[in-house]
Protein backbone atom coordinates (compact mmCIF):
# COMPACT_ATOMS: atom_id res chain seq x y z
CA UNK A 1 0.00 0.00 0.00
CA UNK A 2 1.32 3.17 -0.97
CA UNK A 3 1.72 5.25 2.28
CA UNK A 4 2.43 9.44 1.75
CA UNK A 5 6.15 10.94 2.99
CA UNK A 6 6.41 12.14 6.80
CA UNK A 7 7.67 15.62 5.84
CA UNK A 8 5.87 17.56 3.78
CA UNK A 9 7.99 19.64 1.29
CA UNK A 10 4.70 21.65 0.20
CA UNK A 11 3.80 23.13 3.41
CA UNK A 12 2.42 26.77 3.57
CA UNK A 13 3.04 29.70 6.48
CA UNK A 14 0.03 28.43 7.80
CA UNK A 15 -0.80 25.17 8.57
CA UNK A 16 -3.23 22.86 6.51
CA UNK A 17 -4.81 21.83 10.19
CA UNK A 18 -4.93 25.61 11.18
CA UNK A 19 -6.49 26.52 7.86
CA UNK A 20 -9.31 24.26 8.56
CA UNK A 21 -9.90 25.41 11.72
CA UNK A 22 -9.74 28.78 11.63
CA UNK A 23 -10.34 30.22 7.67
CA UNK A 24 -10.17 33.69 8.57
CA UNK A 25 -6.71 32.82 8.82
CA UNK A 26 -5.61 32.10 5.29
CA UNK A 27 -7.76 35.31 3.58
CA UNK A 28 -7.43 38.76 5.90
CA UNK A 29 -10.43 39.96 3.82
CA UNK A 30 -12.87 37.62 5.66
CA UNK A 31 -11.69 39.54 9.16
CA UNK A 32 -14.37 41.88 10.67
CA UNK A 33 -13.25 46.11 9.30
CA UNK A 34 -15.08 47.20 12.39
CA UNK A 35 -13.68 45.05 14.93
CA UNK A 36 -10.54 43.80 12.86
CA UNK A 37 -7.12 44.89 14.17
CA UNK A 38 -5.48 47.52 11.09
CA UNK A 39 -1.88 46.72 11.72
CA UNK A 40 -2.40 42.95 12.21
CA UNK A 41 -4.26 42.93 9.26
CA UNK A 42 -1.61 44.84 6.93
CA UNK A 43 0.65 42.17 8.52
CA UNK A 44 -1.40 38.94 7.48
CA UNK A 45 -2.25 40.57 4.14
CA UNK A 46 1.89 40.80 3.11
CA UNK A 47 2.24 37.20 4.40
CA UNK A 48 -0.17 36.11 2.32
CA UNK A 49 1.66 33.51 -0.60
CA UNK A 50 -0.38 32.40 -3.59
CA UNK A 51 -1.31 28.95 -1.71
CA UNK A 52 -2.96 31.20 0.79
CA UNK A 53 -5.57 32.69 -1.98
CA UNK A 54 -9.56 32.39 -1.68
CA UNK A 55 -10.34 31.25 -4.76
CA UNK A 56 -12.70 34.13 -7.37
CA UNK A 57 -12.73 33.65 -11.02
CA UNK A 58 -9.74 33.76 -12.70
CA UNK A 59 -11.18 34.01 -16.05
CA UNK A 60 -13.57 32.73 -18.14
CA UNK A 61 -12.78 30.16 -21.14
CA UNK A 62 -15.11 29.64 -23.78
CA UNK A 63 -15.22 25.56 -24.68
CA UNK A 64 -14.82 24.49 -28.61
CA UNK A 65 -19.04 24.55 -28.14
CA UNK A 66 -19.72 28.23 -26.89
CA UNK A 67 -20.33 26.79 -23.78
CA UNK A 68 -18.33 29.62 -21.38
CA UNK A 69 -16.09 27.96 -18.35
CA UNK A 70 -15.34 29.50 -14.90
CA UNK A 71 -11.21 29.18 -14.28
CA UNK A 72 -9.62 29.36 -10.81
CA UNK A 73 -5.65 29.93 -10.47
CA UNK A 74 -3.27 29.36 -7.53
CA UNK A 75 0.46 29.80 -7.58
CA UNK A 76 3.05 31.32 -10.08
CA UNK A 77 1.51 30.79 -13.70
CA UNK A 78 5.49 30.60 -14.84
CA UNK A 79 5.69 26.93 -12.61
CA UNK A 80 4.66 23.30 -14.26
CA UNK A 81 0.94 23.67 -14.45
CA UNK A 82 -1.31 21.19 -13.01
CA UNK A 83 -5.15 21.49 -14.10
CA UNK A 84 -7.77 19.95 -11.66
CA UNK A 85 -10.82 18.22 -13.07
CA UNK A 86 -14.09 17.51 -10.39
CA UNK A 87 -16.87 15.41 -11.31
CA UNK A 88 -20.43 15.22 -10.21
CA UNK A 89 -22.06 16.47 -7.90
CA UNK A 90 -18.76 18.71 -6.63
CA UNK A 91 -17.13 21.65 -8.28
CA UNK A 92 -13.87 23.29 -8.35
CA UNK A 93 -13.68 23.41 -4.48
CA UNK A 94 -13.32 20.08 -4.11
CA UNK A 95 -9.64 20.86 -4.75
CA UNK A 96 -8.98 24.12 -2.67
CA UNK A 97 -6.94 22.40 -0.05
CA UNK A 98 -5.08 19.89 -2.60
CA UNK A 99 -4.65 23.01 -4.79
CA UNK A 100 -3.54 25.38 -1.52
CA UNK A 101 -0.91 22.26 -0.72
CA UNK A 102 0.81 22.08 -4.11
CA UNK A 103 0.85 25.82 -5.42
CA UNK A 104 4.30 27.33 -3.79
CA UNK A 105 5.61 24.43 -6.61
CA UNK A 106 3.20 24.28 -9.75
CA UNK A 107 0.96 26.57 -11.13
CA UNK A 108 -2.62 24.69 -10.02
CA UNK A 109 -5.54 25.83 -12.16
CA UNK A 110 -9.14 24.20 -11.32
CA UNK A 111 -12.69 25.06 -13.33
CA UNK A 112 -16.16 24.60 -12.90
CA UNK A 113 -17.29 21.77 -15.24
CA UNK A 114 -20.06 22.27 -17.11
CA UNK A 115 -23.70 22.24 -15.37
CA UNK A 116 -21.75 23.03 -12.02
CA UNK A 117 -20.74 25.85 -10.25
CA UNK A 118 -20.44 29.41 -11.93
CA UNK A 119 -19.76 28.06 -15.23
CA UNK A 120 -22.84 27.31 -18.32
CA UNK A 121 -25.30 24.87 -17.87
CA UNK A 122 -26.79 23.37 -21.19
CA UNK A 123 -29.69 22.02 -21.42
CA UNK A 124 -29.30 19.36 -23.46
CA UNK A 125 -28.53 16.20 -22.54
CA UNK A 126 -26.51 15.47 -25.75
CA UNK A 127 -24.06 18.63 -24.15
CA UNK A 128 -22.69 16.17 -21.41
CA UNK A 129 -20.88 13.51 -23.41
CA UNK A 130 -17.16 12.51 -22.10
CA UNK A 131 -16.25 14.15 -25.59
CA UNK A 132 -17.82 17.44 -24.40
CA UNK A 133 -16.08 16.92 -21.02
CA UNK A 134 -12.75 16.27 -22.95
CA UNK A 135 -12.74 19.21 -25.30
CA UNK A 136 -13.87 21.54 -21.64
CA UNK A 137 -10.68 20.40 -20.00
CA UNK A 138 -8.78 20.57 -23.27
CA UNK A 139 -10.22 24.54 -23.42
CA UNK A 140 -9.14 25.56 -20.56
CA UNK A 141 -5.41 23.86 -20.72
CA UNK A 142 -4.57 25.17 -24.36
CA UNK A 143 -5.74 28.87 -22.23
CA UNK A 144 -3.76 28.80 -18.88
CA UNK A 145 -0.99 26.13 -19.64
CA UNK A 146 2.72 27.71 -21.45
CA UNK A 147 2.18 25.78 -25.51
CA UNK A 148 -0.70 23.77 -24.00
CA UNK A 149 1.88 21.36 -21.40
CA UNK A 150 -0.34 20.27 -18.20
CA UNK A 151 -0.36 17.57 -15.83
CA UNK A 152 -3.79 16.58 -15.31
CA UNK A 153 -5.34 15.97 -11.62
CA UNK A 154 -8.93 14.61 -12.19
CA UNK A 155 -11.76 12.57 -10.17
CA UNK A 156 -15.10 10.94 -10.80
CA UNK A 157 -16.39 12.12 -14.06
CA UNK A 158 -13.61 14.72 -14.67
CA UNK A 159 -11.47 11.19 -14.27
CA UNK A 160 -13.52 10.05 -17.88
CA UNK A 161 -12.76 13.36 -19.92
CA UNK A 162 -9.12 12.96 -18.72
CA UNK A 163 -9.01 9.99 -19.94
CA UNK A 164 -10.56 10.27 -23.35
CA UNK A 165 -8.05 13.29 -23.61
CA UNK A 166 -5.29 11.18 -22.71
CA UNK A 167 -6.23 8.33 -25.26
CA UNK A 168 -7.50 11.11 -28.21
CA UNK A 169 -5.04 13.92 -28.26
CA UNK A 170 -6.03 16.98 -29.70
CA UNK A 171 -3.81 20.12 -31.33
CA UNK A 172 -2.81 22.37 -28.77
CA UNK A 173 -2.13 20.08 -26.02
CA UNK A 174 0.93 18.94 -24.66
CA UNK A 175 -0.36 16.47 -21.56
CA UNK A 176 2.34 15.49 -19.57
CA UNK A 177 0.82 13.11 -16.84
CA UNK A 178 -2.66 12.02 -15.65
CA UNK A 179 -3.39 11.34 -12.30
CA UNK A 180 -6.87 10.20 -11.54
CA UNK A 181 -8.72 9.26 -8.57
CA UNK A 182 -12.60 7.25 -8.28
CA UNK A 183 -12.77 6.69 -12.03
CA UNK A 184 -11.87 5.05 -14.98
CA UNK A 185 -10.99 5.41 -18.58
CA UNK A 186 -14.80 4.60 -19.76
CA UNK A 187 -13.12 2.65 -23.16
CA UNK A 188 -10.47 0.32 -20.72
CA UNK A 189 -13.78 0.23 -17.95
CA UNK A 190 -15.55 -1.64 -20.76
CA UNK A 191 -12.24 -3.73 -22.08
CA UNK A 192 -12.83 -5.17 -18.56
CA UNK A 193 -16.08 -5.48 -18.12
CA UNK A 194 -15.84 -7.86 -21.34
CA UNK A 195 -12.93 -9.50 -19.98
CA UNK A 196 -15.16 -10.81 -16.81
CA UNK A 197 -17.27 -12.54 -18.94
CA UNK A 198 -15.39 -15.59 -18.75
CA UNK A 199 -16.69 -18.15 -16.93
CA UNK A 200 -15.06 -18.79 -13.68
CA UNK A 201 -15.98 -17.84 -10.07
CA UNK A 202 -13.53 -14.42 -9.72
CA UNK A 203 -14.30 -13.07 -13.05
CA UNK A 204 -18.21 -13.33 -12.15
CA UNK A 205 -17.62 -12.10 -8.10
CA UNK A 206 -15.51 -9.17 -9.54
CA UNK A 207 -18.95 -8.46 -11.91
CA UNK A 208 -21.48 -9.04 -9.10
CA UNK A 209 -19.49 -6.71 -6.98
CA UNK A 210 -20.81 -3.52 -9.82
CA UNK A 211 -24.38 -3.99 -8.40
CA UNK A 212 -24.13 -1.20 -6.18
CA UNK A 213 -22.70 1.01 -9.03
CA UNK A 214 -24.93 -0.05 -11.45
CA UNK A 215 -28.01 0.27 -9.40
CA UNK A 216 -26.23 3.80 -8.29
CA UNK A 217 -26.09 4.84 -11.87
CA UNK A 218 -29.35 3.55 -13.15
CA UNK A 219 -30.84 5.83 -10.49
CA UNK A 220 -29.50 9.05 -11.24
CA UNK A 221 -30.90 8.74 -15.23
CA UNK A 222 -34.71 8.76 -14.19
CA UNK A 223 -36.10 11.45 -16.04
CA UNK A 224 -38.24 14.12 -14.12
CA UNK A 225 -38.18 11.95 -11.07
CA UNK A 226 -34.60 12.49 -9.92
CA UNK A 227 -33.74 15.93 -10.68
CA UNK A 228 -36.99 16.89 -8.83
CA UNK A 229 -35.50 14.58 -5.84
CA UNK A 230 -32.16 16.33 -6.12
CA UNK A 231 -33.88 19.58 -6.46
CA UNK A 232 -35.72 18.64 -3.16
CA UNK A 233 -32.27 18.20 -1.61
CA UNK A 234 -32.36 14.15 -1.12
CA UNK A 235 -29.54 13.95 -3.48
CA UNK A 236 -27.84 16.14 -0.40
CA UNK A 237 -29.03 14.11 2.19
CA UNK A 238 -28.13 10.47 0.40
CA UNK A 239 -24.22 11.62 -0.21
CA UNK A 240 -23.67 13.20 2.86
CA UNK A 241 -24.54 9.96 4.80
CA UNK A 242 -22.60 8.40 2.38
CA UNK A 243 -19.53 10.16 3.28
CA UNK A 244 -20.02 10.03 6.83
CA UNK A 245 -20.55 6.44 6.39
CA UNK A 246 -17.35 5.27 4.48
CA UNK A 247 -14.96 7.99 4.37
CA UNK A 248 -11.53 8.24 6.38
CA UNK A 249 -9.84 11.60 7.43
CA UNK A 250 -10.79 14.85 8.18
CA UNK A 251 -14.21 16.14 6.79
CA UNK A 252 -13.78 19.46 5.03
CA UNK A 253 -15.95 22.69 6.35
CA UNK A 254 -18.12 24.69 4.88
CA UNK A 255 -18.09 22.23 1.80
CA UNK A 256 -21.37 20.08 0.57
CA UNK A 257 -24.04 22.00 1.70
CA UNK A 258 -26.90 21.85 -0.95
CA UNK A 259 -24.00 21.37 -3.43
CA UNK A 260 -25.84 18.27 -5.10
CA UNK A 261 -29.19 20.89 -5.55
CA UNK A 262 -26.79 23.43 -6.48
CA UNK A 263 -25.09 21.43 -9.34
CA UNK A 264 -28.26 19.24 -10.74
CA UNK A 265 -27.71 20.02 -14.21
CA UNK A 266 -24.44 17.70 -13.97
CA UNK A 267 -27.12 15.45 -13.86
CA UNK A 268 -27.53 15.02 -17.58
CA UNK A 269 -23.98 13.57 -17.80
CA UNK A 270 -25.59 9.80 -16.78
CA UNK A 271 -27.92 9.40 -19.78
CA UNK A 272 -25.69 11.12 -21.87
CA UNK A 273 -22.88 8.71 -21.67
CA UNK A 274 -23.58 5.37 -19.15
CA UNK A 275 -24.53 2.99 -21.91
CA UNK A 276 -23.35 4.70 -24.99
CA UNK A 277 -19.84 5.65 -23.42
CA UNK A 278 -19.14 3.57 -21.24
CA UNK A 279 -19.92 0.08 -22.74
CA UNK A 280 -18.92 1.20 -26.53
CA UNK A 281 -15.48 1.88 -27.43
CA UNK A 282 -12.76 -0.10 -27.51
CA UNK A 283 -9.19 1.12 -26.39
CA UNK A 284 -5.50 0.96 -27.93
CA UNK A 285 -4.76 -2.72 -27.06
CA UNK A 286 -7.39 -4.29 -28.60
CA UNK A 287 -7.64 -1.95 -31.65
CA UNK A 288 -3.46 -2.40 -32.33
CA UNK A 289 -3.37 1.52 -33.34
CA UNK A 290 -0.60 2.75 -32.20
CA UNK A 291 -0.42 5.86 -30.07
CA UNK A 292 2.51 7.29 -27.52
CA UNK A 293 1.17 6.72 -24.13
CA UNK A 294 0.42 9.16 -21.01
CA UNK A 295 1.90 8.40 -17.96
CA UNK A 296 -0.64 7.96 -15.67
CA UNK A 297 -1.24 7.25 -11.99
CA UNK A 298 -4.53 5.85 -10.97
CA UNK A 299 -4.87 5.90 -7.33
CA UNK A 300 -7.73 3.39 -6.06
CA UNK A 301 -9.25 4.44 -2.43
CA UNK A 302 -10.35 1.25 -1.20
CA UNK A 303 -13.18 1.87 0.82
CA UNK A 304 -14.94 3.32 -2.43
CA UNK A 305 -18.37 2.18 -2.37
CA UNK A 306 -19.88 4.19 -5.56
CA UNK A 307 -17.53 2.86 -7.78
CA UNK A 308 -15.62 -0.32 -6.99
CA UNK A 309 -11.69 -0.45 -6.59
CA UNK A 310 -11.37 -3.97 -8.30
CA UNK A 311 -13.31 -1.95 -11.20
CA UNK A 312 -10.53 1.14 -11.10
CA UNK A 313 -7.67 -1.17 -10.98
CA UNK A 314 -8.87 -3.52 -13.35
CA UNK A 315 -9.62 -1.12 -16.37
CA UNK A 316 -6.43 0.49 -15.58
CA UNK A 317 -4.06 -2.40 -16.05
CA UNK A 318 -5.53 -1.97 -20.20
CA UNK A 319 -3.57 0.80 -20.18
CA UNK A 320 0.09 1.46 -20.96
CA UNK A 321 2.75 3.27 -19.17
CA UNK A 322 0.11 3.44 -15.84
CA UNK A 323 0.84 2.32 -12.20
CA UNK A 324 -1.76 1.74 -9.35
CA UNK A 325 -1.74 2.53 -6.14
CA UNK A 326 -3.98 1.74 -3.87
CA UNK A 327 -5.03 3.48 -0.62
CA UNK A 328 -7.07 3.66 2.80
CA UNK A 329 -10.00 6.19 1.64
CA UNK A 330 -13.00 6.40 0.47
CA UNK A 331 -14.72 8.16 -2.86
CA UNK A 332 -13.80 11.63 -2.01
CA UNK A 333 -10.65 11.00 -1.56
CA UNK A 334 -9.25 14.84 -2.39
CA UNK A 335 -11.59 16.30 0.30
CA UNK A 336 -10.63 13.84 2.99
CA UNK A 337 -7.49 13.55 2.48
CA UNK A 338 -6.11 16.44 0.43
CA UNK A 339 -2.34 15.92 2.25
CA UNK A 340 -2.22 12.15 1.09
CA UNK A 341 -3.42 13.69 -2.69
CA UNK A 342 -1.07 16.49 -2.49
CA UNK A 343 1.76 14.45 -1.51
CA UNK A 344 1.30 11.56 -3.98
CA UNK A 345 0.80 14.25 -7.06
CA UNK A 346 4.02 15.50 -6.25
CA UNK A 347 5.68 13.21 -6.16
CA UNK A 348 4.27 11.71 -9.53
CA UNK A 349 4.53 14.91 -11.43
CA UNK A 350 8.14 15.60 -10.24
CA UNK A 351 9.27 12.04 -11.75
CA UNK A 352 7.44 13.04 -14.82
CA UNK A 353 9.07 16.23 -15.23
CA UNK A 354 12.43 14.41 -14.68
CA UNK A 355 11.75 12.16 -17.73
CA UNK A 356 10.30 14.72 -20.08
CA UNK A 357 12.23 18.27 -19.27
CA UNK A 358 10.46 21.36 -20.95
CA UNK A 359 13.14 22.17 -24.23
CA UNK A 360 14.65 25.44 -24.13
């Protein structure tokens, strides 16, 4: 099991711990004017590093569809950029405290996704393919990144557009690595799922064990009936206890609240893509195209219960040039444990930038 380093090269004037606990602390804005010390203020305000930053809109970036996206920026844009992709329900604060951990190294840019947060919400369902999702986070690299060179950071459904990046490059882009947590390429998902068709007991225990996912997924497709439940707030109420239930670490503050409501457009991404997406294609190994892989890291949280680790690891090992690591969390992974995220990144990314040096 892959287990984070003791000493923390990435840490900021204040404290991760004391960040969480006290807020006010990392933004001198947020500090009362009327009952707010002057002086101590000025002093917080020239401590403050570009880790330290509240996250406002950057700028906007307008995807290859008109749809307009909402960017966030950390650290010094002249550092490796890594781009951050959230999937549904979240948006781009999923990643404040991963983002807040690794900018005094790397230039960490993270965006609404489409239907979430402050960016567009279409209303068509055929707006939330993975190929939409690709050509959003391919958008918003070929904007912020130096010739279009980022390391991608992604989880959930951002995990899928990274992915279909990663195996479909596109002019522009120069993608470096791909880190992904809770997710899977949806063309080496359904290499595997074939694969455990064969007929013997841990090919068919490793299928039975998608029930939960399945029955997870078929759910959030109802027409009418489930937006109007997430609109209602039960989407809310059904992943908080969720989290509570199986995650490990820390739970983030003033994060989640009526952020499934909030972001219920995302919605559409199920029916756009669960059966046409990701039970269609068919990746590089079985086709026999050729194509220069990524390197990629897919970490697997264990205790995922929405989508199953022997499912992440599985359609992982279809693809080239990838290691897994596994580790003792849950789905949210980057919210509970944005240290252990941080930390592993790093440490990826560095090796990366080792083998592949920017030319002069």
């Amino acid at each position: 099991m892959y287990m984070a380093h003791a000493d923390n090269p990435a840490a900021t004037p204040v404290s991760h711990e004391a960040a969480r606990q006290n807020p006010q602390a990392l933004d001198p804005q947020a500090l009362d004017p009327q009952t707010g010390d002057p002086q101590a203020l000025e002093q917080l305000a020239t401590k403050r590093t570009p880790s330290m930053r509240r996250s406002v809109i950057d700028r906007w970036v307008v995807s290859t569809d008109g749809v307009r996206l909402a960017t966030y920026s950390y650290g010094d844009p002249s550092h490796p950029t890594v781009l951050c992709v959230h999937g549904f329900p979240d948006d781009h604060r999923m990643w404040e405290s991963v983002a807040a951990l690794l900018a005094d190294e790397y230039h960490v840019v993270t965006f609404d996704m489409r239907g979430a947060g402050k960016s567009d919400r279409p209303s068509k369902i055929g707006d939330y393919t993975i190929s939409h999702l690709a050509d959003d986070i391919a958008s918003v690299a070929r904007t912020i990144a130096d010739n279009g060179r980022v390391h991608l950071l992604a989880h959930n459904w951002g995990g899928a557009g990274a992915w279909d990046l990663a195996l479909h490059p596109v002019d522009g882009l120069e993608l470096l690595s791909l880190t992904t947590i809770g997710t899977a390429s949806p063309e080496y998902y359904s290499a595997w799922v074939r694969d455990q068709l064969r007929l013997d007991w841990q090919h068919i225990r490793d299928l039975l064990s998608l029930w939960k996912t399945n029955t997870y997924m078929t759910l959030m497709q109802i027409p009418v009936i489930t937006p109007t439940l997430f609109r209602l707030g039960v989407g809310d109420v059904a992943m908080n206890f969720a989290k509570w239930r199986f995650e490990k670490g820390t739970p983030p503050r003033d994060y989640g609240k009526h952020l499934a409501a909030r972001n219920r457009d995302g919605l559409r991404i199920y029916p756009a893509n669960i059966y046409s997406q990701m039970f269609g294609g068919k990746p590089d190994r079985v086709t026999g195209q050729p194509r220069k892989p990524v390197p990629s890291l897919v970490i697997v949280p264990e205790h995922d219960k929405l989508f199953p680790p022997v499912a992440q690891s599985g359609a992982a090992e279809w693809a080239l040039d990838c290691r897994i690591r596994f580790v003792d969390g849950g789905h949210w992974l980057p919210l509970y444990q944005p240290d252990l995220v941080a930390s592993m990144t790093r440490e990826f990314v560095e090796e990366v930038e080792d083998r592949y040096p920017k030319s002069s």
